[in-house]
C-alpha atoms as a PDB file:
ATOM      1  CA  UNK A   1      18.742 -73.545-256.985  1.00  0.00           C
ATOM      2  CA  UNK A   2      22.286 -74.459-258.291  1.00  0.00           C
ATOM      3  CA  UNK A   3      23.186 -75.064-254.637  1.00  0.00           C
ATOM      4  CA  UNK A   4      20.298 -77.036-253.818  1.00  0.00           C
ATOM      5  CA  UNK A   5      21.414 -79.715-256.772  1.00  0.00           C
ATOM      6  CA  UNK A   6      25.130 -79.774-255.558  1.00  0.00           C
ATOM      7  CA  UNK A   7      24.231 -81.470-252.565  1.00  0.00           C
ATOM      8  CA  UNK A   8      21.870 -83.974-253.950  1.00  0.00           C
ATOM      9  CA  UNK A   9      24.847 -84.999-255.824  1.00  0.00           C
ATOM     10  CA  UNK A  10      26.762 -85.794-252.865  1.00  0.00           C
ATOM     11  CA  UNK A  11      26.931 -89.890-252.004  1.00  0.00           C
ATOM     12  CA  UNK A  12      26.689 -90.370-247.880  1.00  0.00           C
ATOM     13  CA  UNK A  13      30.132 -91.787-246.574  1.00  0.00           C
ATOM     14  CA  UNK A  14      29.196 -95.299-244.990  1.00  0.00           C
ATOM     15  CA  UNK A  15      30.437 -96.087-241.533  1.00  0.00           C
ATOM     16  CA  UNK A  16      30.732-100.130-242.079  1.00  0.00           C
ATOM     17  CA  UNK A  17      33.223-102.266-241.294  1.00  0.00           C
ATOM     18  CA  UNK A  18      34.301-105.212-244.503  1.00  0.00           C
ATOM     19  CA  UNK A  19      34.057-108.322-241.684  1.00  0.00           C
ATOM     20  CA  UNK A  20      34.264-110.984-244.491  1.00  0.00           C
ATOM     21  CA  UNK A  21      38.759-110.098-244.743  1.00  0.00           C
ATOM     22  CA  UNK A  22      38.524-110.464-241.033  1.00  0.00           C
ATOM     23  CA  UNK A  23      36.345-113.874-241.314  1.00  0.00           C
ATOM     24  CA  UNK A  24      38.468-115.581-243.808  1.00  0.00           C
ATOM     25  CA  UNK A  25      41.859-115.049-241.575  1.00  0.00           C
ATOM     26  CA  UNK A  26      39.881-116.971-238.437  1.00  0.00           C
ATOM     27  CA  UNK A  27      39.017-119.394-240.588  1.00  0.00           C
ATOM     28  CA  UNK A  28      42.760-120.055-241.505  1.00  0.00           C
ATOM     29  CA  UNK A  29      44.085-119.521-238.302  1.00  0.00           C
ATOM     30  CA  UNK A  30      41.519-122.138-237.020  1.00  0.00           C
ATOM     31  CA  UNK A  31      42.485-124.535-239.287  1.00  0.00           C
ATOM     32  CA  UNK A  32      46.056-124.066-238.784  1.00  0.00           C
ATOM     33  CA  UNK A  33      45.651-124.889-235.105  1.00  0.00           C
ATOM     34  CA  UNK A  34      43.864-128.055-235.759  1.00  0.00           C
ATOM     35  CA  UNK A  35      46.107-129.554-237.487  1.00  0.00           C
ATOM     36  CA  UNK A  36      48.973-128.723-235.032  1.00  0.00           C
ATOM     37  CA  UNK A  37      47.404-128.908-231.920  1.00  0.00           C
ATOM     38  CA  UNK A  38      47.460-132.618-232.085  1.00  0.00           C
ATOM     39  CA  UNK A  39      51.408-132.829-233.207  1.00  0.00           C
ATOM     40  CA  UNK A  40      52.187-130.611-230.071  1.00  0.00           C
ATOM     41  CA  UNK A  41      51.446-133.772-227.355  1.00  0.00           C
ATOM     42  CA  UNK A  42      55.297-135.480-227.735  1.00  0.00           C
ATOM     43  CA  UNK A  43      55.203-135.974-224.213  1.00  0.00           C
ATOM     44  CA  UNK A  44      53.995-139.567-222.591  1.00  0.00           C
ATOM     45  CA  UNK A  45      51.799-140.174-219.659  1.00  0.00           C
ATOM     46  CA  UNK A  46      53.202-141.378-216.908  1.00  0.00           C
ATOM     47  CA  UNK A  47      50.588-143.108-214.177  1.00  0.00           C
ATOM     48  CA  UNK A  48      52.682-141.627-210.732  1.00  0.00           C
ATOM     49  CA  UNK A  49      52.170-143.470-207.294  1.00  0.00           C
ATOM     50  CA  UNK A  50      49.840-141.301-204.416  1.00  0.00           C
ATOM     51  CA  UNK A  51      51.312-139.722-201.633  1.00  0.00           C
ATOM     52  CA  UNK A  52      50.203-137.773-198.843  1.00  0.00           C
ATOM     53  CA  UNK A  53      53.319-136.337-198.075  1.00  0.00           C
ATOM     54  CA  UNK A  54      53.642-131.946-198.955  1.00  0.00           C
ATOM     55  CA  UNK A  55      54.956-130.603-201.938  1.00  0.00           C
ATOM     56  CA  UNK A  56      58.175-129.109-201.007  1.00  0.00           C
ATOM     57  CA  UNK A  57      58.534-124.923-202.155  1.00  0.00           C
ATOM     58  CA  UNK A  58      61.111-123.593-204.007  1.00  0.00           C
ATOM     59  CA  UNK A  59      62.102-120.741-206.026  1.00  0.00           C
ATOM     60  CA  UNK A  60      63.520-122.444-209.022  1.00  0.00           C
ATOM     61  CA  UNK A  61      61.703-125.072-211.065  1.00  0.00           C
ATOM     62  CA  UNK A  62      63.364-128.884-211.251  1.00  0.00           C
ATOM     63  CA  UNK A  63      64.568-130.697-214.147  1.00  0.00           C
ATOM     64  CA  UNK A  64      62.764-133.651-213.954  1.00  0.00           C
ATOM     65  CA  UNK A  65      64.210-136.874-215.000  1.00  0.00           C
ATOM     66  CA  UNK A  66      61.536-139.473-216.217  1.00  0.00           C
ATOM     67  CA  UNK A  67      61.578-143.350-216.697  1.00  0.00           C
ATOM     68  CA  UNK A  68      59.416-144.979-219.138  1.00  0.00           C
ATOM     69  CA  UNK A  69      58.026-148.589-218.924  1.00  0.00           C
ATOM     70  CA  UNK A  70      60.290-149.825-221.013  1.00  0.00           C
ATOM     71  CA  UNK A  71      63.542-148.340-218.790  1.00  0.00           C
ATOM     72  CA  UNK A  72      64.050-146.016-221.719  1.00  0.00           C
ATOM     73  CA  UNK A  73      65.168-142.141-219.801  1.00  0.00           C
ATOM     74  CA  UNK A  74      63.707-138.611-220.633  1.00  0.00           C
ATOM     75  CA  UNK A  75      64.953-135.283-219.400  1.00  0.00           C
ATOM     76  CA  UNK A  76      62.945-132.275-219.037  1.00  0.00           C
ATOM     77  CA  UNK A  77      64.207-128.826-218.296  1.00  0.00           C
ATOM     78  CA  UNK A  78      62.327-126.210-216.949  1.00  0.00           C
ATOM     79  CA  UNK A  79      62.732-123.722-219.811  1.00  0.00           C
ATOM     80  CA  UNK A  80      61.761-126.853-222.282  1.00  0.00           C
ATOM     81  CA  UNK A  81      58.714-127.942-220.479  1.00  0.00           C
ATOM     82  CA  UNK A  82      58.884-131.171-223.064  1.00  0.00           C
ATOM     83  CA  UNK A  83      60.569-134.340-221.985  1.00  0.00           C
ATOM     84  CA  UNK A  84      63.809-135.301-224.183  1.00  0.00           C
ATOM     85  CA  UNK A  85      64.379-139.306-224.426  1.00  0.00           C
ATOM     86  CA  UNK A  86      68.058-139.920-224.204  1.00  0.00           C
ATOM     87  CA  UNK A  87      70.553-143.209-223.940  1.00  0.00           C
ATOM     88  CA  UNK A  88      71.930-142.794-219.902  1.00  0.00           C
ATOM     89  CA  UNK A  89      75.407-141.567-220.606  1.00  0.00           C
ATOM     90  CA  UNK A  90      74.240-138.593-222.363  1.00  0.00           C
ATOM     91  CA  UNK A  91      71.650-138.097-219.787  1.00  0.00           C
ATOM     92  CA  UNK A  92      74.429-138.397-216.874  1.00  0.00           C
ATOM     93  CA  UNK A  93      76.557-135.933-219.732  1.00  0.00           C
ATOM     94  CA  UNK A  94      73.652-133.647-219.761  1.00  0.00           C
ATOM     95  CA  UNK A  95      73.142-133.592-215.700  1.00  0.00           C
ATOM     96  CA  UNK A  96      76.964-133.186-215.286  1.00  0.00           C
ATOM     97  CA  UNK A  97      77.040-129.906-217.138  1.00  0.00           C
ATOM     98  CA  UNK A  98      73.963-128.553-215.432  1.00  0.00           C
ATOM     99  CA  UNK A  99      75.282-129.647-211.965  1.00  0.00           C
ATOM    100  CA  UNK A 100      78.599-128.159-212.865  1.00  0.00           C
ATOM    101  CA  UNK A 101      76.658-124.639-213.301  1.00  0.00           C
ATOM    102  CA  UNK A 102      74.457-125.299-210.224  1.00  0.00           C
ATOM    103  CA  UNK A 103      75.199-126.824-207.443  1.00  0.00           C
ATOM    104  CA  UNK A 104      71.814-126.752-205.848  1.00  0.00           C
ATOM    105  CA  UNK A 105      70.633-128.464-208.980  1.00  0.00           C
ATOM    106  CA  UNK A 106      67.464-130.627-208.102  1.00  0.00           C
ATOM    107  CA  UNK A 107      66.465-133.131-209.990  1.00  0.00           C
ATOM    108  CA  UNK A 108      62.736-135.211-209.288  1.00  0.00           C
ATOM    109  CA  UNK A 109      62.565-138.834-210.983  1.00  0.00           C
ATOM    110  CA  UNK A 110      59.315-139.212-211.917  1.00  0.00           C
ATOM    111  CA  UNK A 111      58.246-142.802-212.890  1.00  0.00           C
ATOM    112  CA  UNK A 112      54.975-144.610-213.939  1.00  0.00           C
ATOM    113  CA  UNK A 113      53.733-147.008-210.896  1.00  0.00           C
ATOM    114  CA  UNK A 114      54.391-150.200-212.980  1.00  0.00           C
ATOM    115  CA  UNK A 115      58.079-149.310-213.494  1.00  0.00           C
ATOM    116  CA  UNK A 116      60.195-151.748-212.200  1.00  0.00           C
ATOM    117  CA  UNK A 117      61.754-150.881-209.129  1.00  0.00           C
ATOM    118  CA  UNK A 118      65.112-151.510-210.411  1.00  0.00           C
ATOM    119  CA  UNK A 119      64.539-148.996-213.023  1.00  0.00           C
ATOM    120  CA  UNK A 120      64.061-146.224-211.091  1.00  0.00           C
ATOM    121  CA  UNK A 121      67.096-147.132-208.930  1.00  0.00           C
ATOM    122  CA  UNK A 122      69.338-147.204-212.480  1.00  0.00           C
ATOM    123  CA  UNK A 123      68.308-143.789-213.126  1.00  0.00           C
ATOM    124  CA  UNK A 124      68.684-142.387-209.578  1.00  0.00           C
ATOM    125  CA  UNK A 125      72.557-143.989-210.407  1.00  0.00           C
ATOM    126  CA  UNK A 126      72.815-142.532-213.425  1.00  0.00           C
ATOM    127  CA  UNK A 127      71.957-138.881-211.579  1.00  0.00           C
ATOM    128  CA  UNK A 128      74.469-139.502-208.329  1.00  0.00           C
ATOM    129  CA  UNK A 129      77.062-140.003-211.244  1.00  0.00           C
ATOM    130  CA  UNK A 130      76.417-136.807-212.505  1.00  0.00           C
ATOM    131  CA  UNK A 131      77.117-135.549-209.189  1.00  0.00           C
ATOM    132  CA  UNK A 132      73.406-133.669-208.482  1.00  0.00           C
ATOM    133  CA  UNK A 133      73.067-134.430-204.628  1.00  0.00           C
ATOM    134  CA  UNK A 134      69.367-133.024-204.694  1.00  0.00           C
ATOM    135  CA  UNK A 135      67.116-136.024-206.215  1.00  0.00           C
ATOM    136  CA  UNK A 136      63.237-136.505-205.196  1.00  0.00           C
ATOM    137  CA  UNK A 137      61.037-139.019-206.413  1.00  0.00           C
ATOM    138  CA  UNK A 138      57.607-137.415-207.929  1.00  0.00           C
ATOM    139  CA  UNK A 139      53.537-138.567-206.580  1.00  0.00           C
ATOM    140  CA  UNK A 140      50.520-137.896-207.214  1.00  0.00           C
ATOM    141  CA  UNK A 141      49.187-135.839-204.357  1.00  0.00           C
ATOM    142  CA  UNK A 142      46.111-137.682-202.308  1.00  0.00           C
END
């Protein structure tokens, strides 16, 4: 009979999992990444003329060399994926140095359709400067 009350005495282990610890980080992590989702879009739109011409394929991604509205010049690399406005001497500094690494350096301007056509040409300067002798202007495929 003394063996029959030891086990009555015994408490059941219980198999449940505590969610609410689990809950309360998602609920932080959510909020974190509303507030910085919006600061992560530095970049600017930029409205690129159609073309039916092919993409061309290559191994290595381009730096791409972007002209605002305004004639104002961003770089982006391919590691950076986010476009860097820069005065033109540093960006022909800039596209020097890389060109000096690379020599099959490529470099695609890609400029809004309401950019002045004089614009464009500057920049396209400011890269033969820098002595890249791979530049392609950037469409919108059709």
């Amino acid at each position: 009979m003394t063996a029959a009350i030891g086990r009555r005495k015994r408490r059941k282990l219980k198999s449940e999992i505590n969610v609410v610890p689990y809950i309360d980080v998602m609920l932080v992590l959510l909020i974190i990444f509303m507030v910085t989702a919006p600061l992560l879009t530095l970049s600017f739109d930029v409205d690129l003329p159609n073309s039916r011409a092919k993409a061309l394929e290559s191994k290595q991604d381009p730096v791409v060399v972007s002209v605002r509205l305004d004639g104002q010049l961003a770089l982006t690399l391919p590691e950076a994926k986010e476009p860097v406005a820069m005065p033109a001497a540093e960006l022909e500094a800039r596209l020097g140095a890389l060109s000096a690494q690379d020599k099959n350096l490529r470099v695609i301007v890609a400029a809004d359709r309401a950019v002045a056509y004089d614009k464009v040409i500057a920049a396209m300067d400011v890269i033969k400067r820098a002595n890249v002798e791979k530049v392609g202007l950037a469409t919108d495929a059709h």
